[in-house]
PDB file of N, CA and C in Angstrom:
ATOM      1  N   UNK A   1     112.541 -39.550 -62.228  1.00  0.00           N
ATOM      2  CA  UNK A   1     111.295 -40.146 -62.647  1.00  0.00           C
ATOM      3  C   UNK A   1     110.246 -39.837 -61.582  1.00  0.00           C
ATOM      4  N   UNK A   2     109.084 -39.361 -61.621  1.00  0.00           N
ATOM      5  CA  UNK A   2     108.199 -38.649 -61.381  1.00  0.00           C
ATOM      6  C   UNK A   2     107.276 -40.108 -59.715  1.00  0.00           C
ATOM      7  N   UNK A   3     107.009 -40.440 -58.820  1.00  0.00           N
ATOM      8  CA  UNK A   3     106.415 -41.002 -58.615  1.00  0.00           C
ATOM      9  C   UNK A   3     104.903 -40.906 -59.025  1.00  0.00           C
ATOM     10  N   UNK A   4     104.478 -42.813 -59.025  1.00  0.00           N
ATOM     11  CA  UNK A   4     103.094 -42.533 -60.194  1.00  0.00           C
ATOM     12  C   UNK A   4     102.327 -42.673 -58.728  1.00  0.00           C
ATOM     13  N   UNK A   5     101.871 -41.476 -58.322  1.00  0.00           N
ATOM     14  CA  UNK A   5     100.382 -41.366 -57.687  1.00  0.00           C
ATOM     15  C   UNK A   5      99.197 -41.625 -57.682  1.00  0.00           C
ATOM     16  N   UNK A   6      99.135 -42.085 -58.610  1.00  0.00           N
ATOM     17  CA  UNK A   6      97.564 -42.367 -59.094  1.00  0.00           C
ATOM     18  C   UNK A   6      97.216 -44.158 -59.181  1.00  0.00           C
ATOM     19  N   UNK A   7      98.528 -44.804 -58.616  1.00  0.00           N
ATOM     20  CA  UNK A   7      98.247 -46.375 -58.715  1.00  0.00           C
ATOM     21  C   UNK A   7      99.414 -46.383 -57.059  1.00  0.00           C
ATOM     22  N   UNK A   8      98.479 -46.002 -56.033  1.00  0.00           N
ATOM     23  CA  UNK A   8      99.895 -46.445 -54.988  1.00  0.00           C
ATOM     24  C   UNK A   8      99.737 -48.053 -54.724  1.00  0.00           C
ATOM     25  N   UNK A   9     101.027 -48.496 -54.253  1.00  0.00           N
ATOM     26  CA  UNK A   9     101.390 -49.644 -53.791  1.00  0.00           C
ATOM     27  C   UNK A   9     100.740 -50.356 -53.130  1.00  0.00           C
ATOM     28  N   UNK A  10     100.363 -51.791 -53.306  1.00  0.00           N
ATOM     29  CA  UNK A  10      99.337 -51.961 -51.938  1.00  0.00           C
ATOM     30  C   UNK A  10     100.079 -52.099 -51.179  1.00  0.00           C
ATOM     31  N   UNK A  11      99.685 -52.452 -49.648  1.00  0.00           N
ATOM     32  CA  UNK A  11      99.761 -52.135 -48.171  1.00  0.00           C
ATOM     33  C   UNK A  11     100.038 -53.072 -47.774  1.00  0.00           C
ATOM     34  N   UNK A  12     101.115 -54.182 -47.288  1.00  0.00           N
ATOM     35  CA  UNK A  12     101.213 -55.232 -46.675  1.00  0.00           C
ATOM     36  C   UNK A  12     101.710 -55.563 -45.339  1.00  0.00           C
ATOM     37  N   UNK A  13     101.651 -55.985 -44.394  1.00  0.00           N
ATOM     38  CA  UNK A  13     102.311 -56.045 -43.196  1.00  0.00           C
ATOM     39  C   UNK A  13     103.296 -56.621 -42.793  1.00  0.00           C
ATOM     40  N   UNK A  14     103.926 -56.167 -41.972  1.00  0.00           N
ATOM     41  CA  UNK A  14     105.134 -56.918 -41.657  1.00  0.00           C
ATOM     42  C   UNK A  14     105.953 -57.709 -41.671  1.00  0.00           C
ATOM     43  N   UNK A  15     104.817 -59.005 -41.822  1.00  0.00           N
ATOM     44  CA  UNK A  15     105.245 -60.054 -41.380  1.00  0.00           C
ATOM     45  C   UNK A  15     104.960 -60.596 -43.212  1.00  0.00           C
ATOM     46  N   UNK A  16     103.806 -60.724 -43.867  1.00  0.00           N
ATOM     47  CA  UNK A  16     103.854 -60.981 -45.087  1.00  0.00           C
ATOM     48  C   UNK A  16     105.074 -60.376 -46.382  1.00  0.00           C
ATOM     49  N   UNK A  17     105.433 -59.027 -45.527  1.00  0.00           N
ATOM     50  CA  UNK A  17     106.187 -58.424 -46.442  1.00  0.00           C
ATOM     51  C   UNK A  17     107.707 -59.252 -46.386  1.00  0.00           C
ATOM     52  N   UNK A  18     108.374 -60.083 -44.998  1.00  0.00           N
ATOM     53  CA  UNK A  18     109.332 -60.255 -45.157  1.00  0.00           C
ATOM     54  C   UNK A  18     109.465 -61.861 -45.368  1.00  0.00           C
ATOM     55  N   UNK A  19     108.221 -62.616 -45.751  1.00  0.00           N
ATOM     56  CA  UNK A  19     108.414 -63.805 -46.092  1.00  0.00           C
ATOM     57  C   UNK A  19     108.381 -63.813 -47.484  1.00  0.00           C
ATOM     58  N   UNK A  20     109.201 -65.273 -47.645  1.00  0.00           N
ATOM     59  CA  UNK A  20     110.064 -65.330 -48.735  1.00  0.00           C
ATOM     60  C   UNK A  20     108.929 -66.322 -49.993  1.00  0.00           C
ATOM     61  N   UNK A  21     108.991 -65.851 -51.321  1.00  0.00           N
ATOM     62  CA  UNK A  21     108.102 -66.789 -52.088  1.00  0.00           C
ATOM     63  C   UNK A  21     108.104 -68.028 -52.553  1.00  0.00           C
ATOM     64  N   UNK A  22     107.498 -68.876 -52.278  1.00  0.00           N
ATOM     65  CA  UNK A  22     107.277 -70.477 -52.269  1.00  0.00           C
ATOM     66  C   UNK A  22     107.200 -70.707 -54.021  1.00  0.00           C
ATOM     67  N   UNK A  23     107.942 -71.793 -54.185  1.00  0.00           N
ATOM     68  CA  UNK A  23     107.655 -72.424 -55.673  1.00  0.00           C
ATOM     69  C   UNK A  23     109.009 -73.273 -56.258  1.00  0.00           C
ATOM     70  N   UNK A  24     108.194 -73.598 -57.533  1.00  0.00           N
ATOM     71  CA  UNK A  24     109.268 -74.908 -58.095  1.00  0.00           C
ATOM     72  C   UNK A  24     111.114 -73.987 -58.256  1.00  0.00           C
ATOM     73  N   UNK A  25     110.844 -73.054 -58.280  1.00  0.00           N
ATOM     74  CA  UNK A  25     112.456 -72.291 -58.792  1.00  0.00           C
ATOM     75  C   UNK A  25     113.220 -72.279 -57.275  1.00  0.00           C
ATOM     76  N   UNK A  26     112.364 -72.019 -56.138  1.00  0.00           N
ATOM     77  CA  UNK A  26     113.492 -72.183 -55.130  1.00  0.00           C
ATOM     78  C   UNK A  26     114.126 -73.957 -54.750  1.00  0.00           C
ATOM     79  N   UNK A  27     113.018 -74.652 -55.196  1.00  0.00           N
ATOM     80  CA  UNK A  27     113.291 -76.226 -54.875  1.00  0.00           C
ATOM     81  C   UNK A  27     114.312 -76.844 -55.853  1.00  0.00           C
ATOM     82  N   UNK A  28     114.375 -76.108 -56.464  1.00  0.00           N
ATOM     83  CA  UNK A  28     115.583 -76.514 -57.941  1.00  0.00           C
ATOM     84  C   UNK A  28     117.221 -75.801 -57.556  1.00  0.00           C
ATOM     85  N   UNK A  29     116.736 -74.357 -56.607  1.00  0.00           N
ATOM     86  CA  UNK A  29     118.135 -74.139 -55.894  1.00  0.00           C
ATOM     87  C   UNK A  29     118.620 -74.902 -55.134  1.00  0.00           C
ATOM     88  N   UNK A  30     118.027 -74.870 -54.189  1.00  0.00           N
ATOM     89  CA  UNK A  30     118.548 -76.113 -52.641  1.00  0.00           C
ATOM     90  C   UNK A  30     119.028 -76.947 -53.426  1.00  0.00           C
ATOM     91  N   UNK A  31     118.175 -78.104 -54.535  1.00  0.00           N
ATOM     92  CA  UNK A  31     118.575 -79.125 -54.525  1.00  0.00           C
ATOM     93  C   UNK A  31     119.794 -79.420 -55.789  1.00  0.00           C
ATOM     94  N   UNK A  32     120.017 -78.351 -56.337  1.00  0.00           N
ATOM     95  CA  UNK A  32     121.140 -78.032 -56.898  1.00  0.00           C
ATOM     96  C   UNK A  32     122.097 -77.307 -56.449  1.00  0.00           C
ATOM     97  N   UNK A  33     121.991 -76.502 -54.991  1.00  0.00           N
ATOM     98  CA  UNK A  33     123.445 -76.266 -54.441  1.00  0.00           C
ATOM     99  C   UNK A  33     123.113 -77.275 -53.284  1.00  0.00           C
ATOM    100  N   UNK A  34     122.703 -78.266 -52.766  1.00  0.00           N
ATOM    101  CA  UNK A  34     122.776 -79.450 -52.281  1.00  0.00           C
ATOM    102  C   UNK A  34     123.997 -80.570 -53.184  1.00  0.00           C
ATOM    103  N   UNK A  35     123.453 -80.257 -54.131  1.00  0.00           N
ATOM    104  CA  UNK A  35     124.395 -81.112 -55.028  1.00  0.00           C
ATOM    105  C   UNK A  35     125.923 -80.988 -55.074  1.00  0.00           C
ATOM    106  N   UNK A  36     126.091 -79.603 -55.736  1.00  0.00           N
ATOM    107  CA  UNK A  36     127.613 -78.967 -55.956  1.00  0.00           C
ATOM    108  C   UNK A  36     127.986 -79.070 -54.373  1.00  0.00           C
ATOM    109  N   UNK A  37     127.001 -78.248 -53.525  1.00  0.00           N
ATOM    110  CA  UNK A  37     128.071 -78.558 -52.324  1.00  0.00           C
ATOM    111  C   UNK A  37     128.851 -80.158 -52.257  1.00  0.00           C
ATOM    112  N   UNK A  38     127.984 -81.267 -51.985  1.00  0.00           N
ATOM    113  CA  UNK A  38     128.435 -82.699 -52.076  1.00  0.00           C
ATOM    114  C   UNK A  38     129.453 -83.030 -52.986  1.00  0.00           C
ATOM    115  N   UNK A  39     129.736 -82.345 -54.205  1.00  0.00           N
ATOM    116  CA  UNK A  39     130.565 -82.550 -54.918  1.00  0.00           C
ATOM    117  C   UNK A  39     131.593 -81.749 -54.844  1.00  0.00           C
ATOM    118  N   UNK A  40     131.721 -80.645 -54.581  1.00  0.00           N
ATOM    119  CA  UNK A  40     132.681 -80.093 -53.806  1.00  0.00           C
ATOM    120  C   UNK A  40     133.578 -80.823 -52.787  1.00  0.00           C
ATOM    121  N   UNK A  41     132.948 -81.505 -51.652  1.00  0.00           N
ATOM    122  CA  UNK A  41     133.824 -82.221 -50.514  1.00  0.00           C
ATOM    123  C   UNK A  41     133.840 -83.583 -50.777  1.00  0.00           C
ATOM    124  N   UNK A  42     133.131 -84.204 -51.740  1.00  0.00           N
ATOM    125  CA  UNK A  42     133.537 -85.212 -52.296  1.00  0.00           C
ATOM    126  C   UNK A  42     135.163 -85.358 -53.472  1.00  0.00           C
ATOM    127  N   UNK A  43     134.870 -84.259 -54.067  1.00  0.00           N
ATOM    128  CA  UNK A  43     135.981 -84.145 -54.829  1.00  0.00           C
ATOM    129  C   UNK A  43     137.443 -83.348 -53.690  1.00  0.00           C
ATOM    130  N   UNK A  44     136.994 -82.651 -52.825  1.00  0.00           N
ATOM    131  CA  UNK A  44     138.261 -82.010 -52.231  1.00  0.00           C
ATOM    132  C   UNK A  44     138.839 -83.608 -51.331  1.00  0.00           C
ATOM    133  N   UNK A  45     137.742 -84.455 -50.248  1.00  0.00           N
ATOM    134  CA  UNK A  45     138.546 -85.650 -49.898  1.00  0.00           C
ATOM    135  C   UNK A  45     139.314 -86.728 -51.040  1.00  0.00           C
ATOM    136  N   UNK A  46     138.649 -86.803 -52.417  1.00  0.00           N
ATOM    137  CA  UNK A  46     138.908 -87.237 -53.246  1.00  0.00           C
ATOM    138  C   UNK A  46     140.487 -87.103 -54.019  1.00  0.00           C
ATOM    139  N   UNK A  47     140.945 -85.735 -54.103  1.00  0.00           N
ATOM    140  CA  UNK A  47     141.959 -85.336 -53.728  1.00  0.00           C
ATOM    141  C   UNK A  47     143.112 -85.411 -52.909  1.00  0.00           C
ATOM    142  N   UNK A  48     142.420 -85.210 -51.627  1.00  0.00           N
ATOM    143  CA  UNK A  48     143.585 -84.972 -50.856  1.00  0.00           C
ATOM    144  C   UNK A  48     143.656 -86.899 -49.916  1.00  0.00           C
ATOM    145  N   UNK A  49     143.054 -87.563 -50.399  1.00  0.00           N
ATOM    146  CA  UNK A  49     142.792 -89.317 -49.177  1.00  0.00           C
ATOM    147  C   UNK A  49     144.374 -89.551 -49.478  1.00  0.00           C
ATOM    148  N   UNK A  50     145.244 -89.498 -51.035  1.00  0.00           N
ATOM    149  CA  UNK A  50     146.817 -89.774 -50.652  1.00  0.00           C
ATOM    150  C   UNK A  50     146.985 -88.960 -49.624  1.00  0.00           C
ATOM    151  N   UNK A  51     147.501 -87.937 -49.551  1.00  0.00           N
ATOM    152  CA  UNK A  51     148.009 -87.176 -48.937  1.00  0.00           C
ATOM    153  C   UNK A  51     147.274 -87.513 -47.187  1.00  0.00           C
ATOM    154  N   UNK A  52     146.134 -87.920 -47.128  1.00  0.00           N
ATOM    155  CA  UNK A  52     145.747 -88.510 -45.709  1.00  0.00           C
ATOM    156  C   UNK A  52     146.074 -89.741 -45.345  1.00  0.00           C
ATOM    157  N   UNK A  53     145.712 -90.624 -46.069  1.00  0.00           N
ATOM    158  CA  UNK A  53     146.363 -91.949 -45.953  1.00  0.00           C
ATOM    159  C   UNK A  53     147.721 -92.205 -45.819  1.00  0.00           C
ATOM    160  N   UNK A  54     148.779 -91.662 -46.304  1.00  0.00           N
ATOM    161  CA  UNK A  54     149.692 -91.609 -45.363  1.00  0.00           C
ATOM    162  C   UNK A  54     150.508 -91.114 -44.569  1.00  0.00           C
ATOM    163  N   UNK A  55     149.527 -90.323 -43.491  1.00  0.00           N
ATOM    164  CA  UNK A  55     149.877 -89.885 -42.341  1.00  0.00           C
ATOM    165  C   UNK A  55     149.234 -90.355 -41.363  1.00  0.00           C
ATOM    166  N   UNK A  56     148.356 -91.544 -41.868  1.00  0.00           N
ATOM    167  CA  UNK A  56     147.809 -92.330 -40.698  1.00  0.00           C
ATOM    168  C   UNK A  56     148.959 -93.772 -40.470  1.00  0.00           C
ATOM    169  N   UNK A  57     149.413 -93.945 -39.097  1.00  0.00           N
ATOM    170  CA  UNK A  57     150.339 -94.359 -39.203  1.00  0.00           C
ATOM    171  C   UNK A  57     149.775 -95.700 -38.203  1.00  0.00           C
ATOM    172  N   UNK A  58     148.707 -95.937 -38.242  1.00  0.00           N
ATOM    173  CA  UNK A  58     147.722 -97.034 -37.496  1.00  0.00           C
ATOM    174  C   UNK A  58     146.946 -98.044 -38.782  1.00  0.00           C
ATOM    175  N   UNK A  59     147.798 -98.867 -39.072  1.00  0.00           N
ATOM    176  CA  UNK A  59     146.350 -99.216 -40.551  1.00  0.00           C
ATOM    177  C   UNK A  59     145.672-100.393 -40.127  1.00  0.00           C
ATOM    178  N   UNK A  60     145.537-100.634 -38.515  1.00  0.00           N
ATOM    179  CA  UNK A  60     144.654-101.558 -38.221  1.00  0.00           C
ATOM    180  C   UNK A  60     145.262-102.989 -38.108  1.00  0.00           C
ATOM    181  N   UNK A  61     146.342-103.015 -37.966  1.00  0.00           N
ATOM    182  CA  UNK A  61     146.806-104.484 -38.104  1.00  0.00           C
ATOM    183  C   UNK A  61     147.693-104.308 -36.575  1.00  0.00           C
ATOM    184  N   UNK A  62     147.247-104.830 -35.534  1.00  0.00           N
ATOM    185  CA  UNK A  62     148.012-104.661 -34.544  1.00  0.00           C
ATOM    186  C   UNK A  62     148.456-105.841 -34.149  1.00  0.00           C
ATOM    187  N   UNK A  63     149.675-105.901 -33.894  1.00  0.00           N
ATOM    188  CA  UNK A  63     150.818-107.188 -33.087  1.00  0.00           C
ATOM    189  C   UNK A  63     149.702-107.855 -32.012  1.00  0.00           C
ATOM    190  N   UNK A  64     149.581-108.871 -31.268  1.00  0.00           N
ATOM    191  CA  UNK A  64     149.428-109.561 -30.319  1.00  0.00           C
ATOM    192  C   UNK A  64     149.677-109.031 -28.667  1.00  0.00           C
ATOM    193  N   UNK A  65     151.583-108.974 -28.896  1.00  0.00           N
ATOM    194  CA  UNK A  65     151.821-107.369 -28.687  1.00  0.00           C
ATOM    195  C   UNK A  65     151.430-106.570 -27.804  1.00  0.00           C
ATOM    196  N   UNK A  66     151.086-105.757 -28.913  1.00  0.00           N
ATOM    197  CA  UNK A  66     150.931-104.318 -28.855  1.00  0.00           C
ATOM    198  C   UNK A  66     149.514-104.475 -28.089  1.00  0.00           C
ATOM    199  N   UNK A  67     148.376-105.520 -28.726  1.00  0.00           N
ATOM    200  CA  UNK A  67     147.027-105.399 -27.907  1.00  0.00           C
ATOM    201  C   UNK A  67     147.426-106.353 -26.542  1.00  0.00           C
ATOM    202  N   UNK A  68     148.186-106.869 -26.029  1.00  0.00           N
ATOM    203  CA  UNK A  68     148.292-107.134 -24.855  1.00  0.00           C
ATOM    204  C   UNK A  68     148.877-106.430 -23.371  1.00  0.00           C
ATOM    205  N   UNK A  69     149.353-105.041 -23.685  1.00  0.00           N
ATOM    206  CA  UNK A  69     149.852-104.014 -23.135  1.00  0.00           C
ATOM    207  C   UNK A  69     148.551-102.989 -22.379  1.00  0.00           C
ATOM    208  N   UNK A  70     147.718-103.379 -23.554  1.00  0.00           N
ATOM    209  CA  UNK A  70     145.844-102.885 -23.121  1.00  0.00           C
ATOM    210  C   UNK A  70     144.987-103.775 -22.250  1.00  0.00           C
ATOM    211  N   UNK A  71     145.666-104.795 -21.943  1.00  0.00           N
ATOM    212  CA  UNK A  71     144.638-106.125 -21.691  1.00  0.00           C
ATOM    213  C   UNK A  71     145.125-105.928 -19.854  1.00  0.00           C
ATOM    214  N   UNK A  72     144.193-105.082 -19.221  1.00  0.00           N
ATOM    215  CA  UNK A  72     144.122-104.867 -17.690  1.00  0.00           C
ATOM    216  C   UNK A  72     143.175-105.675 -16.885  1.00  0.00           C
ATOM    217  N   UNK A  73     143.591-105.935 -15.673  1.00  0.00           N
ATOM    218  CA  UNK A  73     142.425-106.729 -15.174  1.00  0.00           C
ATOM    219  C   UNK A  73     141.227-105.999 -14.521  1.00  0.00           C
ATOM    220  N   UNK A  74     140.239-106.213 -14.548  1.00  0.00           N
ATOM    221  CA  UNK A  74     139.348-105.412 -14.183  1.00  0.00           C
ATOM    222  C   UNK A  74     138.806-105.522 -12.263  1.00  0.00           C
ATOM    223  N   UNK A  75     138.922-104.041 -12.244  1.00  0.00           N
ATOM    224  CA  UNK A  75     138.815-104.665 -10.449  1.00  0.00           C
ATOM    225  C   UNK A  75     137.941-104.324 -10.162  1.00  0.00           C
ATOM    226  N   UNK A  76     137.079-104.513  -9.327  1.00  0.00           N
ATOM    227  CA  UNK A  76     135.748-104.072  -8.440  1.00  0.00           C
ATOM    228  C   UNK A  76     135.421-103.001  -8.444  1.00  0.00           C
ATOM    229  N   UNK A  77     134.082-102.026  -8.359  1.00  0.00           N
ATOM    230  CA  UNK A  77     134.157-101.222  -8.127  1.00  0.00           C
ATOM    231  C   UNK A  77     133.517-101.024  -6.698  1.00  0.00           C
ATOM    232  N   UNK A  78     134.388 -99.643  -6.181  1.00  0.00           N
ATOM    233  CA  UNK A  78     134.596 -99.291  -5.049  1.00  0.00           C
ATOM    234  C   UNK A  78     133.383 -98.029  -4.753  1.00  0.00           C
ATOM    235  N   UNK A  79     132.193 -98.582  -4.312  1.00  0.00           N
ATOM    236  CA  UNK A  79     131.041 -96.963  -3.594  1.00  0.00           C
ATOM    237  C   UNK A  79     131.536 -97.071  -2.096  1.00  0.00           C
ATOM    238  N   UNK A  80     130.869 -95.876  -1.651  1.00  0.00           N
ATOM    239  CA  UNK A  80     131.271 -95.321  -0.361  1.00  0.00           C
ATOM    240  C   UNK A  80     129.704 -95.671  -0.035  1.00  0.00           C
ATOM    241  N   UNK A  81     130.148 -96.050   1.151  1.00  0.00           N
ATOM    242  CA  UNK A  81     128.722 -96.338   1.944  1.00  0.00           C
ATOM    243  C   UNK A  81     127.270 -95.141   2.201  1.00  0.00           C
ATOM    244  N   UNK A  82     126.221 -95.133   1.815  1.00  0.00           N
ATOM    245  CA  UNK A  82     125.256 -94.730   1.687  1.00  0.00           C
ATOM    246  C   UNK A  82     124.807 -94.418   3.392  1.00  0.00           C
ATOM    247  N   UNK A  83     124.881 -92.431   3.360  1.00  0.00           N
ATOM    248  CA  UNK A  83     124.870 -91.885   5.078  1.00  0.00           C
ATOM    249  C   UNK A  83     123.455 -91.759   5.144  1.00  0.00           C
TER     250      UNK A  83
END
């Protein structure tokens, strides 16, 4: 196919040529792969929370116990004298 010579291209610079065009069709992408993404990792934790839940082997209910093994006394703290 012949280039048409008689209508050349206009001339744009650099910087106009590599920015991207503004309008309602890109705001409808984002906020529709905004979406699917969220539903994506909503549905993959959604999935897999059995399979997480029990391999957590802590469900928050601790003995008396068990939190008294943590219970240290707190000692002074120790600076070195200022030369």
């Amino acid at each position: 196919m012949p280039a048409d010579t008689d209508h050349p291209a206009p001339r744009l610079n650099a910087t106009r040529a590599r920015q991207g065009r503004r309008g309602q069709h890109i705001f409808w992408i984002l906020i529709i792969s905004t979406v699917l993404a969220a539903v994506a990792l909503f549905g993959a934790w959604g999935f897999r929370s059995g399979d997480l839940a029990s391999v957590e082997q802590n469900t928050g209910v601790d003995t008396p116990a068990e939190a008294s093994r943590y219970n240290t006394e707190q000692s002074p703290v120790r600076q070195a004298p200022a030369n």
